[in-house]
C-alpha atoms as a PDB file:
ATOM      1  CA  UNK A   1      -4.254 -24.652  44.680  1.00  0.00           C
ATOM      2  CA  UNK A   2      -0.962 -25.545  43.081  1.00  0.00           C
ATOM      3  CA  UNK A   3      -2.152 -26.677  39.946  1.00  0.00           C
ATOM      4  CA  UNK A   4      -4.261 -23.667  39.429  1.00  0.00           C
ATOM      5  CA  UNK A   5      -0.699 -21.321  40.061  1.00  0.00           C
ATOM      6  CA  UNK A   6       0.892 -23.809  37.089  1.00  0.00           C
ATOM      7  CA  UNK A   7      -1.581 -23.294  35.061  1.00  0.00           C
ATOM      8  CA  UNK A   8      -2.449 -19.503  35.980  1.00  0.00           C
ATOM      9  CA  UNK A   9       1.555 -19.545  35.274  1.00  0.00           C
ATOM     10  CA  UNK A  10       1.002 -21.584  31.935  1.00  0.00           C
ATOM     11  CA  UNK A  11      -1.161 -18.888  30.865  1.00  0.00           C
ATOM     12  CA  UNK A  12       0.046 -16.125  31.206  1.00  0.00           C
ATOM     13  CA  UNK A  13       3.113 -17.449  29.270  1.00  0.00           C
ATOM     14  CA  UNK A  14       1.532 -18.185  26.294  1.00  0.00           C
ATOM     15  CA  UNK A  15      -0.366 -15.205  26.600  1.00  0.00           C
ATOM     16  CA  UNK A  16       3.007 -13.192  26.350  1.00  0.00           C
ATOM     17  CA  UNK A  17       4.085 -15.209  24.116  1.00  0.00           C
ATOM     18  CA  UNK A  18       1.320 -14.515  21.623  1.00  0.00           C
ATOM     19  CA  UNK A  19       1.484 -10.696  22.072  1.00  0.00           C
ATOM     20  CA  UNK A  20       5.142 -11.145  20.740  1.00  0.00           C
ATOM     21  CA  UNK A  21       4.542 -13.075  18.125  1.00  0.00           C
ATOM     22  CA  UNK A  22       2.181 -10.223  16.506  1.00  0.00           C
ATOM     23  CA  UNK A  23       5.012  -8.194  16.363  1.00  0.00           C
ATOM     24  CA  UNK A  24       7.705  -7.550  14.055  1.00  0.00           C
ATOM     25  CA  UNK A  25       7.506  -5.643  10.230  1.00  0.00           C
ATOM     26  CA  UNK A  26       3.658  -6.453   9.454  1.00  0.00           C
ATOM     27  CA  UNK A  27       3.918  -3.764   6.113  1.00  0.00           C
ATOM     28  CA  UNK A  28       3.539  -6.570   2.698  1.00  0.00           C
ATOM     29  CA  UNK A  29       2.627  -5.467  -0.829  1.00  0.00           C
ATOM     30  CA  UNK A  30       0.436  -7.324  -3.356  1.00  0.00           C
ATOM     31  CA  UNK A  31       2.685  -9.697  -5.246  1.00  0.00           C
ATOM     32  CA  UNK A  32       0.547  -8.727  -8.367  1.00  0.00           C
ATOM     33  CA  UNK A  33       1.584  -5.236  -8.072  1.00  0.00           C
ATOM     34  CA  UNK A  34       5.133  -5.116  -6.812  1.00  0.00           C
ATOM     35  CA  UNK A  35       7.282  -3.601  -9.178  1.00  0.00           C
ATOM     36  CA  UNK A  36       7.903  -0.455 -11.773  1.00  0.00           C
ATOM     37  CA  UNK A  37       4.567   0.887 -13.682  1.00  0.00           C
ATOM     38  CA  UNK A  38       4.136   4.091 -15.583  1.00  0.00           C
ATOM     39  CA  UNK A  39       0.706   5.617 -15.039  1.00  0.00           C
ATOM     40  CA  UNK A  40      -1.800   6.704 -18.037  1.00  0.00           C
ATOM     41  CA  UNK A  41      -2.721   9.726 -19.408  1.00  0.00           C
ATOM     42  CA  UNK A  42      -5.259  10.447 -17.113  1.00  0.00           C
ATOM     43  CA  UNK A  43      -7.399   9.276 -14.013  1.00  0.00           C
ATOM     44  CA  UNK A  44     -11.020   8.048 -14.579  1.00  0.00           C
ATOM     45  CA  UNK A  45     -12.220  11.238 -13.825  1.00  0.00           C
ATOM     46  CA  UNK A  46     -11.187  12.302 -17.104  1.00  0.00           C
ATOM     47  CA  UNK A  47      -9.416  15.394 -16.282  1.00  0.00           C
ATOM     48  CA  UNK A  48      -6.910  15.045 -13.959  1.00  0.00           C
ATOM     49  CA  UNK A  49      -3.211  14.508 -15.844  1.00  0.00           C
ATOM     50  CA  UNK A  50      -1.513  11.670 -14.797  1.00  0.00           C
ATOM     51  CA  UNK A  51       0.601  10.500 -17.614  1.00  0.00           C
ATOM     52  CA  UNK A  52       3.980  12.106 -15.585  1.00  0.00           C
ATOM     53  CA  UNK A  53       3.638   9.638 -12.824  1.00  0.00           C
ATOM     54  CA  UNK A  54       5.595   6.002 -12.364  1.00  0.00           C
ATOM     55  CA  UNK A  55       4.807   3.920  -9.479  1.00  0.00           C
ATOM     56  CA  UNK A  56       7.612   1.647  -8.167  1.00  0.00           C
ATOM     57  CA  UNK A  57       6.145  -1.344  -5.043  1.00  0.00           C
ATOM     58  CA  UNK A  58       8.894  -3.405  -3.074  1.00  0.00           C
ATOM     59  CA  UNK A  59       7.948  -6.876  -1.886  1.00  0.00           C
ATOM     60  CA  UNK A  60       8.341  -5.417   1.676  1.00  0.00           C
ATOM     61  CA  UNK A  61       5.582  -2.505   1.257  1.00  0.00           C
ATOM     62  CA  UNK A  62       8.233   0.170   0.632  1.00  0.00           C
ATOM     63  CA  UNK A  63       6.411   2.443  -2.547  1.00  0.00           C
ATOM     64  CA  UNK A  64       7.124   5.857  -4.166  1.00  0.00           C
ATOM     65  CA  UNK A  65       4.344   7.305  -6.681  1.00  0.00           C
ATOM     66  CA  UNK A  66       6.677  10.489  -8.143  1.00  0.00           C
ATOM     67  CA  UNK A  67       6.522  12.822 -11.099  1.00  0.00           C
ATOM     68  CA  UNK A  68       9.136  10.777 -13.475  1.00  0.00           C
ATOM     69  CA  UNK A  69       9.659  13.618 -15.409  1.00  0.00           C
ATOM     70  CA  UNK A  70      11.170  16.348 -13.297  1.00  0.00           C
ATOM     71  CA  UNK A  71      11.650  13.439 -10.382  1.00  0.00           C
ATOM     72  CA  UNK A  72       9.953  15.542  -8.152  1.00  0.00           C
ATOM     73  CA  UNK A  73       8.230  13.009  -5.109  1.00  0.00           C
ATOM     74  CA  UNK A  74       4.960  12.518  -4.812  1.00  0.00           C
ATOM     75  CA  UNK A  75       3.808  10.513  -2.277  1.00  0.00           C
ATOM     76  CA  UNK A  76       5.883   7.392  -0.702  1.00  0.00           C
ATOM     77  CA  UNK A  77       6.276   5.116   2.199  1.00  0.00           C
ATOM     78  CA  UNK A  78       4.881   1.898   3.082  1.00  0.00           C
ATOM     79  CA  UNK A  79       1.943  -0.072   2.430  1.00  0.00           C
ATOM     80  CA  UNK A  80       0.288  -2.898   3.637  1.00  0.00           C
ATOM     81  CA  UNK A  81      -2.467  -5.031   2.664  1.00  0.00           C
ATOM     82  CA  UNK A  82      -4.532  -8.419   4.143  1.00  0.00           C
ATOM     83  CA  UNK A  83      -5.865  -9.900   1.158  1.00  0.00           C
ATOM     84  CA  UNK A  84      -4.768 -11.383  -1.940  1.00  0.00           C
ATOM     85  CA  UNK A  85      -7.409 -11.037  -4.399  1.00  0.00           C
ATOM     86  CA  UNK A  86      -7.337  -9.288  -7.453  1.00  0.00           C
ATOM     87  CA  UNK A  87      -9.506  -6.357  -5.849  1.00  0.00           C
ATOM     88  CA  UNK A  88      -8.729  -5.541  -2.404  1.00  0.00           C
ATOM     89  CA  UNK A  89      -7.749  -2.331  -0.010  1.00  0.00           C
ATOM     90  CA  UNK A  90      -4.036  -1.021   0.818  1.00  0.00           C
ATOM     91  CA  UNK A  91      -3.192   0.811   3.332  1.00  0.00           C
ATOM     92  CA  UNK A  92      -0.791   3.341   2.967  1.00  0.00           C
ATOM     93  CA  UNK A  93       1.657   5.277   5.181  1.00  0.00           C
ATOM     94  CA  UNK A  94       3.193   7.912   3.967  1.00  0.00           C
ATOM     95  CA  UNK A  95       6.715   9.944   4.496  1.00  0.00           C
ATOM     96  CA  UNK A  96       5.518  13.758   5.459  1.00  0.00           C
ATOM     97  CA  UNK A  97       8.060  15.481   3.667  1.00  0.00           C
ATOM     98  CA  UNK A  98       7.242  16.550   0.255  1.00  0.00           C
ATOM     99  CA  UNK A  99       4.101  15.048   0.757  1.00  0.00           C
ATOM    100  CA  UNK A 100       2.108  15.676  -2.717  1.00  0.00           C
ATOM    101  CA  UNK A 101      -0.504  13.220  -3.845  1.00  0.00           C
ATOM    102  CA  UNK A 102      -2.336  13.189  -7.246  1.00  0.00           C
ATOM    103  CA  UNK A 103      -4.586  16.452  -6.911  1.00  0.00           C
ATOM    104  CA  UNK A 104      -7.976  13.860  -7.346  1.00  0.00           C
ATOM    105  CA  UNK A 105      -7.293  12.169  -4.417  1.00  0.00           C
ATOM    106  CA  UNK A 106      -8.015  14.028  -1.410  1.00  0.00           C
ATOM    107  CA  UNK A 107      -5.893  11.850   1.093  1.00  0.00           C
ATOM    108  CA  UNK A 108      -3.992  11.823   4.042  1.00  0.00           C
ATOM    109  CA  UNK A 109      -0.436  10.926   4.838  1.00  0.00           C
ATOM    110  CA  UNK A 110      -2.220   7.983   6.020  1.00  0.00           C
ATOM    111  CA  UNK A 111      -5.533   6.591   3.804  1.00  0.00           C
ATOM    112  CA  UNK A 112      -6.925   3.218   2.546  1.00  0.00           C
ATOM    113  CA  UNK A 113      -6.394   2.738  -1.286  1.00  0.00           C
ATOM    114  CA  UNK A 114      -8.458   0.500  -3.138  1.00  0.00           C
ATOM    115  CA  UNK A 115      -6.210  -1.693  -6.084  1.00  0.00           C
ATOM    116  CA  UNK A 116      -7.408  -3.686  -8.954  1.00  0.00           C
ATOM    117  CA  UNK A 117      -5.037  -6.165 -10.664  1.00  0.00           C
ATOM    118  CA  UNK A 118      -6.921  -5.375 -14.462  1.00  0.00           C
ATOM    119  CA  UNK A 119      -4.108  -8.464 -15.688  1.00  0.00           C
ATOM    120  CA  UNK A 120      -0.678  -9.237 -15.499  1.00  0.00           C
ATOM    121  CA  UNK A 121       0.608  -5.665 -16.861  1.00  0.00           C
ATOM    122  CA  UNK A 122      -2.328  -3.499 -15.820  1.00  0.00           C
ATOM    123  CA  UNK A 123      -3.318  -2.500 -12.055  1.00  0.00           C
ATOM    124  CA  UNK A 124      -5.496   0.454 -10.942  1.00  0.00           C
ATOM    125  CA  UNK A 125      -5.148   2.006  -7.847  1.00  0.00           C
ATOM    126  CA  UNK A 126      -8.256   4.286  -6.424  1.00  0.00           C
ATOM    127  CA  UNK A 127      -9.726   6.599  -4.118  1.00  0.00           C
ATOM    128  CA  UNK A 128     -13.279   7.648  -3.385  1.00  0.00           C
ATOM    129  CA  UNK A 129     -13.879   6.151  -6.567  1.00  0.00           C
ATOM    130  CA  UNK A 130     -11.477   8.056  -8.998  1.00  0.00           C
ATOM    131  CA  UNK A 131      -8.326   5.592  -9.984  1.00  0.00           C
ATOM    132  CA  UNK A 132      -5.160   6.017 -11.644  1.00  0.00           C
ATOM    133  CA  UNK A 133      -4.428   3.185 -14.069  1.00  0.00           C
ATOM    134  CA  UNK A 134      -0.910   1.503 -14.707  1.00  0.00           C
ATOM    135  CA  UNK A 135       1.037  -0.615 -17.198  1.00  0.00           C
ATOM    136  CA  UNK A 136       3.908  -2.228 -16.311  1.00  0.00           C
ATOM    137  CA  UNK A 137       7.379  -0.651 -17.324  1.00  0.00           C
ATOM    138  CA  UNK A 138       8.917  -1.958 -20.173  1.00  0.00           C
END
């Protein structure tokens, strides 16, 4: 009986102790796509302008996508992701004030992105299958 309380005991401490461990800042970015990138003319839908836009991704999943022109936001906040391919899904939290995605992306302040790391100065992030492509700024 005693040795099933120890190890009842021993349980139920490791148990705690790996609910605790889960916690903490879980938000990462893709290393291929952390940093500053200026967005092309348009998305692939071929009609939405997106040539104002610059993208800027911190190591610790804090992003802004915002109209580098008149600085107005756009959307921003924190991202996270699980993979680290070269194709994968982010998802994205976003700040509620001045909340403005790209007008061809019908999203949330909280969505999944898709991202595709084209090379080392080209990435493409999408939504229900219309992306906005990036270079890296110079």
């Amino acid at each position: 009986m005693l040795k099933n309380i120890k190890i009842t005991g021993i349980l139920f401490i490791l148990l705690g102790l790996l609910a605790f461990a889960g916690c903490g800042d879980s938000y990462n970015a893709p290393a291929a796509i952390i940093g500053e990138w200026t967005c092309h003319e348009t998305a692939t839908d071929q009609t939405t302008d997106t040539s104002f836009y610059a993208l800027s991704v911190q190591e610790d999943g804090t992003f802004s996508l915002y109209d580098q022109a008149s600085g107005n936001p756009g959307i921003a906040g924190k991202m996270s992701c699980d993979d680290t391919g070269n194709l994968g899904i982010i998802n994205i939290e976003c700040n509620s004030d001045d909340f403005d995605p790209p007008i061809c992306w019908n999203i949330s302040e909280n969505a999944r992105l898709r991202y595709k790391v084209v090379d080392d100065n080209t990435i493409k992030l999408g939504y229900s299958g219309i992306w906005l492509v990036f270079d890296r700024a110079k």
